[in-house]
PDB file of N, CA and C in Angstrom:
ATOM      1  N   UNK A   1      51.089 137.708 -40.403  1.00  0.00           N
ATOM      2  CA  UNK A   1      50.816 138.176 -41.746  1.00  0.00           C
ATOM      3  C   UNK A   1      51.056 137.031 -42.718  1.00  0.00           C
ATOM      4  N   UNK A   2      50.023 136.553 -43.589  1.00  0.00           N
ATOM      5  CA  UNK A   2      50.201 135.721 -44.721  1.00  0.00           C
ATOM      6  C   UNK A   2      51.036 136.318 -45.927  1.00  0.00           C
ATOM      7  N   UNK A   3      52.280 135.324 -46.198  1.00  0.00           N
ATOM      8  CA  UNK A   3      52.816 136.041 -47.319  1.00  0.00           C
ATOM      9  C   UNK A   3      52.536 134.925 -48.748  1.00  0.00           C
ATOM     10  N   UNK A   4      51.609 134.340 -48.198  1.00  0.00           N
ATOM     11  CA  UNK A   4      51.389 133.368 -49.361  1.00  0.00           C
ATOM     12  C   UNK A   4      51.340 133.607 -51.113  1.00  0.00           C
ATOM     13  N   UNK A   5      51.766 133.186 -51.949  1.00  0.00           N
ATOM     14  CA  UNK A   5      51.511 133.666 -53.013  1.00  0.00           C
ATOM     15  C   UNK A   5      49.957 133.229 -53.198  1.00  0.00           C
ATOM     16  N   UNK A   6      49.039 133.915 -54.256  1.00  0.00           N
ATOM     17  CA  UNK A   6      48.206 133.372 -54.476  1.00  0.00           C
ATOM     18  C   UNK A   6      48.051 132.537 -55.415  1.00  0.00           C
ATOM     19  N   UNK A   7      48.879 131.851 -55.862  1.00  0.00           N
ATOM     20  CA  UNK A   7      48.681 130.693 -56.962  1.00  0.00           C
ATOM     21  C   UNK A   7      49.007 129.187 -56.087  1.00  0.00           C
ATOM     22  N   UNK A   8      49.553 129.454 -54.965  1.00  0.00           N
ATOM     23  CA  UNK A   8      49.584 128.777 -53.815  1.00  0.00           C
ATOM     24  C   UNK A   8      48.264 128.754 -52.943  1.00  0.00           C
ATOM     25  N   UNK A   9      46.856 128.655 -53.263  1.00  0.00           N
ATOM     26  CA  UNK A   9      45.896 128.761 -52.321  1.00  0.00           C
ATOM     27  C   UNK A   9      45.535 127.764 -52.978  1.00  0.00           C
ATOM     28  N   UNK A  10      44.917 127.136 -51.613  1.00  0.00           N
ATOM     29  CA  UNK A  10      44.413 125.541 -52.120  1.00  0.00           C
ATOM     30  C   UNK A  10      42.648 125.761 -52.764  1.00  0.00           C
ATOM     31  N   UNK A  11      42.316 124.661 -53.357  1.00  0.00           N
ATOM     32  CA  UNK A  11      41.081 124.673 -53.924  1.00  0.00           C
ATOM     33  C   UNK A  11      40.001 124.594 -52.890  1.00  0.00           C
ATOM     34  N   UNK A  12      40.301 124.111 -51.419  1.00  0.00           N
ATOM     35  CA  UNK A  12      39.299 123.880 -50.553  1.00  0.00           C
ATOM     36  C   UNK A  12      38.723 125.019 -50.177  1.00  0.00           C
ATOM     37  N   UNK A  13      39.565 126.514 -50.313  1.00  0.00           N
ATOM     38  CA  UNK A  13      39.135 127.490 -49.592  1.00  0.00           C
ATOM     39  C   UNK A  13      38.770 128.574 -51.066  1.00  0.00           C
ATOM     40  N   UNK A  14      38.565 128.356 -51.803  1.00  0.00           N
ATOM     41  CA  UNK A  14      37.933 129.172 -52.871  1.00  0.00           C
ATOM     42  C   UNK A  14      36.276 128.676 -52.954  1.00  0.00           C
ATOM     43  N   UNK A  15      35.603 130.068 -52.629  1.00  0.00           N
ATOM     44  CA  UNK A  15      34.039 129.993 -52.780  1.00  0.00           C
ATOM     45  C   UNK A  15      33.411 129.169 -53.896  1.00  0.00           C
ATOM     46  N   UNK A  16      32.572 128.433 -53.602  1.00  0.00           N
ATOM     47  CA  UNK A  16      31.804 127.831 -54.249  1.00  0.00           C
ATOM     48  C   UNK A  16      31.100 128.514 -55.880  1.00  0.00           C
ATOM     49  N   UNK A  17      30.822 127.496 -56.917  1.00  0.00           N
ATOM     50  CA  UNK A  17      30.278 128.605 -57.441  1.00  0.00           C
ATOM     51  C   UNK A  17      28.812 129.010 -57.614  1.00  0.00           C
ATOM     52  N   UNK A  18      28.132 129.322 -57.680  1.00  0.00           N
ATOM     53  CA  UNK A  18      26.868 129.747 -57.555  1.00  0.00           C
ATOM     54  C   UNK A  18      26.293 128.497 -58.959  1.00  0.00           C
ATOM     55  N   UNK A  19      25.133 128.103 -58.725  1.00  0.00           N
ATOM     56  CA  UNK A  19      24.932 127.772 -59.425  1.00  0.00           C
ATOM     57  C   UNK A  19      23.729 128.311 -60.561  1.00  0.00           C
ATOM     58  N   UNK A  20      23.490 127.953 -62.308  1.00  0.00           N
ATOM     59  CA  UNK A  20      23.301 128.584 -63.009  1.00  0.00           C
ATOM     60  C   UNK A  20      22.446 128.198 -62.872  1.00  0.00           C
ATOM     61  N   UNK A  21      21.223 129.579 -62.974  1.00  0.00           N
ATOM     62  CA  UNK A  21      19.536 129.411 -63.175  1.00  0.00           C
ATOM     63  C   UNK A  21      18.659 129.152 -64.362  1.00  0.00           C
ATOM     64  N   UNK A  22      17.465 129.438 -64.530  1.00  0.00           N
ATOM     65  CA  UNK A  22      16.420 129.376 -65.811  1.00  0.00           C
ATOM     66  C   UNK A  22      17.140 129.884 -66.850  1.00  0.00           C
ATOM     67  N   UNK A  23      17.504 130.973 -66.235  1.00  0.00           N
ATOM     68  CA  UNK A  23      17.564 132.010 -67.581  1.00  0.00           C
ATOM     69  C   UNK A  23      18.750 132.164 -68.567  1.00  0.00           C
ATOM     70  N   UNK A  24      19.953 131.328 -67.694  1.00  0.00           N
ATOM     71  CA  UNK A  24      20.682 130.109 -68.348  1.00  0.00           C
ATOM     72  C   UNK A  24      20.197 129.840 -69.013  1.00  0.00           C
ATOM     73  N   UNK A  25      19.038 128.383 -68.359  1.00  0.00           N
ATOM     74  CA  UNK A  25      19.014 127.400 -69.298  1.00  0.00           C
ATOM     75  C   UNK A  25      18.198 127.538 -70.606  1.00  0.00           C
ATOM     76  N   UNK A  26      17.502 128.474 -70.238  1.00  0.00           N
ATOM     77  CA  UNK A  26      16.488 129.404 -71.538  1.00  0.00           C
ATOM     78  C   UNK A  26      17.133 129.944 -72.945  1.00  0.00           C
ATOM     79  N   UNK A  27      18.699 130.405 -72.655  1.00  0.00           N
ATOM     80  CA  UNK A  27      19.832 131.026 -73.109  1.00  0.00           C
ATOM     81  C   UNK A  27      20.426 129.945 -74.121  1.00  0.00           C
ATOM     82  N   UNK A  28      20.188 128.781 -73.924  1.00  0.00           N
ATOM     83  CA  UNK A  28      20.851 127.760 -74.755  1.00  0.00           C
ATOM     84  C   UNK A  28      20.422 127.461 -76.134  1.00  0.00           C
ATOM     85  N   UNK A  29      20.877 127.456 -77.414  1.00  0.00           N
ATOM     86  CA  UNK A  29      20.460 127.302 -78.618  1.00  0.00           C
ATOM     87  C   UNK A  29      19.458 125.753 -79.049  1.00  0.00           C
ATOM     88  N   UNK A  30      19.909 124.763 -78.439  1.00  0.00           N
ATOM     89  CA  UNK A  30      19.479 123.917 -78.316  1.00  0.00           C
ATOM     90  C   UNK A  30      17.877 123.812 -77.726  1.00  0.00           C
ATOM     91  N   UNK A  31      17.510 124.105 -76.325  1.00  0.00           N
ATOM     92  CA  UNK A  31      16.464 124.208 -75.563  1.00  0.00           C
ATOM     93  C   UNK A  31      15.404 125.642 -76.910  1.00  0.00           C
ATOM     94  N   UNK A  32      16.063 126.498 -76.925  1.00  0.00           N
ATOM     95  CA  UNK A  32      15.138 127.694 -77.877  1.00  0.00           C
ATOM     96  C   UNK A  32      15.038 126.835 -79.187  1.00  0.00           C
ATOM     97  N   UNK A  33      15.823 126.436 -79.566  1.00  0.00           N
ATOM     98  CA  UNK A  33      15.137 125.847 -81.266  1.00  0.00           C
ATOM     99  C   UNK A  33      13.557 124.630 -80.966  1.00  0.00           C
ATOM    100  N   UNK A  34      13.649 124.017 -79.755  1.00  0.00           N
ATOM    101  CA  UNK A  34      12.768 123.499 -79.536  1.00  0.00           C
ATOM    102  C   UNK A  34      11.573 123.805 -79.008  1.00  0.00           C
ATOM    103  N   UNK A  35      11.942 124.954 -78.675  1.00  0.00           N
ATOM    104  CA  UNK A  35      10.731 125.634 -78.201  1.00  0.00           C
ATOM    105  C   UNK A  35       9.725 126.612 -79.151  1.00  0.00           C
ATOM    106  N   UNK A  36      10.779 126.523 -80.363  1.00  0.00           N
ATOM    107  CA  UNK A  36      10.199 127.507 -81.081  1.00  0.00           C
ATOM    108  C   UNK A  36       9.890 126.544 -82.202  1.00  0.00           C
ATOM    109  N   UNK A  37      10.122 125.583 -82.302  1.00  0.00           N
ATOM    110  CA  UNK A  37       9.268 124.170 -83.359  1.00  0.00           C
ATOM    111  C   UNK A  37       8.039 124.027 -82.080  1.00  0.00           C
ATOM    112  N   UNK A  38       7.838 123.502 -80.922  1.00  0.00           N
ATOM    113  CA  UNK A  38       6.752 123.757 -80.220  1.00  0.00           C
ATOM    114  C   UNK A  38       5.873 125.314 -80.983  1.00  0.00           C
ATOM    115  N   UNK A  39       6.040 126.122 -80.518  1.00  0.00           N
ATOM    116  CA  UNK A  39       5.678 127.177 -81.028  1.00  0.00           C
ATOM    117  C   UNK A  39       4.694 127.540 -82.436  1.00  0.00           C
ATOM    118  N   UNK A  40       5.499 126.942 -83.308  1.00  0.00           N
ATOM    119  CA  UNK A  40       5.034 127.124 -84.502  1.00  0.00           C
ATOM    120  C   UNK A  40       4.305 125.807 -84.938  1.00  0.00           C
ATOM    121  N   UNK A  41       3.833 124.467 -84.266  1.00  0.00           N
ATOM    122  CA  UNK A  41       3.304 123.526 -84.171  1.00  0.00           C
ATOM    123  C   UNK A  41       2.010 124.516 -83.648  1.00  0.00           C
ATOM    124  N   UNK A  42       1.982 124.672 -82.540  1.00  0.00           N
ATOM    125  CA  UNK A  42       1.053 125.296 -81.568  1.00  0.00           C
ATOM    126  C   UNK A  42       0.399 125.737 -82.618  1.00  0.00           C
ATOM    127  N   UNK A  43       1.038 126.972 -82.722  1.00  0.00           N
ATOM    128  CA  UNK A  43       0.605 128.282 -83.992  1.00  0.00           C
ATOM    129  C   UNK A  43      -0.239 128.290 -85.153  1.00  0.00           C
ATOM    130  N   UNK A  44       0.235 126.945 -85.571  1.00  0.00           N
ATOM    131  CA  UNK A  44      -0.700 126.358 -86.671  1.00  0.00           C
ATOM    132  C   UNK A  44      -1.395 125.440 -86.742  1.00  0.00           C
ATOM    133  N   UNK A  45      -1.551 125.070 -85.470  1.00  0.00           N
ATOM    134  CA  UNK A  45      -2.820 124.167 -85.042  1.00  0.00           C
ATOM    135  C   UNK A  45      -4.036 125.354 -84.612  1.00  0.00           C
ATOM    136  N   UNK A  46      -3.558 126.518 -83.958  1.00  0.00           N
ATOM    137  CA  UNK A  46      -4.637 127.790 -83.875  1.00  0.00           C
ATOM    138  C   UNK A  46      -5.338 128.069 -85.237  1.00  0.00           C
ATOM    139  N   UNK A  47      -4.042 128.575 -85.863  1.00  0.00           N
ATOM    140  CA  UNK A  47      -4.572 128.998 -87.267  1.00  0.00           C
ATOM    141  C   UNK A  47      -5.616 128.002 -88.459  1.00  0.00           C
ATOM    142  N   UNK A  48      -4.821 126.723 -87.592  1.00  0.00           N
ATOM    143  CA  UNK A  48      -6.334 125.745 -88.552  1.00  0.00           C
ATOM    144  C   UNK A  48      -7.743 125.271 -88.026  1.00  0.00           C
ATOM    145  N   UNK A  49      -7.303 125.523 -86.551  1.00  0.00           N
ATOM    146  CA  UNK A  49      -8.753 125.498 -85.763  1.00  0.00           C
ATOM    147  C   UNK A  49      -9.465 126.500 -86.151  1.00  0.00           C
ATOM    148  N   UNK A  50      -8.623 128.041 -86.160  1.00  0.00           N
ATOM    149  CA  UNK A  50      -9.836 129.298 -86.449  1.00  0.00           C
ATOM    150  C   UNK A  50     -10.145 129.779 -87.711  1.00  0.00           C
ATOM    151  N   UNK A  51      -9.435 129.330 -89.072  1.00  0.00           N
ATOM    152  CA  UNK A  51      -9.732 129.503 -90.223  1.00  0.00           C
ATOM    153  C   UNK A  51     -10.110 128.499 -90.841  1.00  0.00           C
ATOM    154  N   UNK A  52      -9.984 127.415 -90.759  1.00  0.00           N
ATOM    155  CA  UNK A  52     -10.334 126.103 -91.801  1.00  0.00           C
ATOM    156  C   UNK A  52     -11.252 124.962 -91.648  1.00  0.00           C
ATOM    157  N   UNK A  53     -11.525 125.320 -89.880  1.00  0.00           N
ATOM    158  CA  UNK A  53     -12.817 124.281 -89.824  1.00  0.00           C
ATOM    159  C   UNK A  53     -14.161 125.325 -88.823  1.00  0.00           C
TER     160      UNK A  53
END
């Protein structure tokens, strides 16, 4: 029987951690502000292709 405390368990045997996906990186304030200046670049390059010329 292990009577180990658990603040006594070494780091080798604690699970890995999963690592973080898209929807993370989608989640970040940084990555969305740029996507949404993309966006509104886009947006108004439509709006001047289909109304102004």
């Amino acid at each position: 029987m292990d009577t180990t405390p658990n603040s006594a368990i070494e780091l080798d045997e604690l699970p890995p951690s999963e690592p973080k996906g898209c929807l993370y990186a989608l989640s970040q304030p940084p990555l969305m502000l740029f996507l949404a200046v993309i966006a509104v670049l886009l947006g108004a390059a439509g709006v001047h292709d289909l109304l102004l010329l």
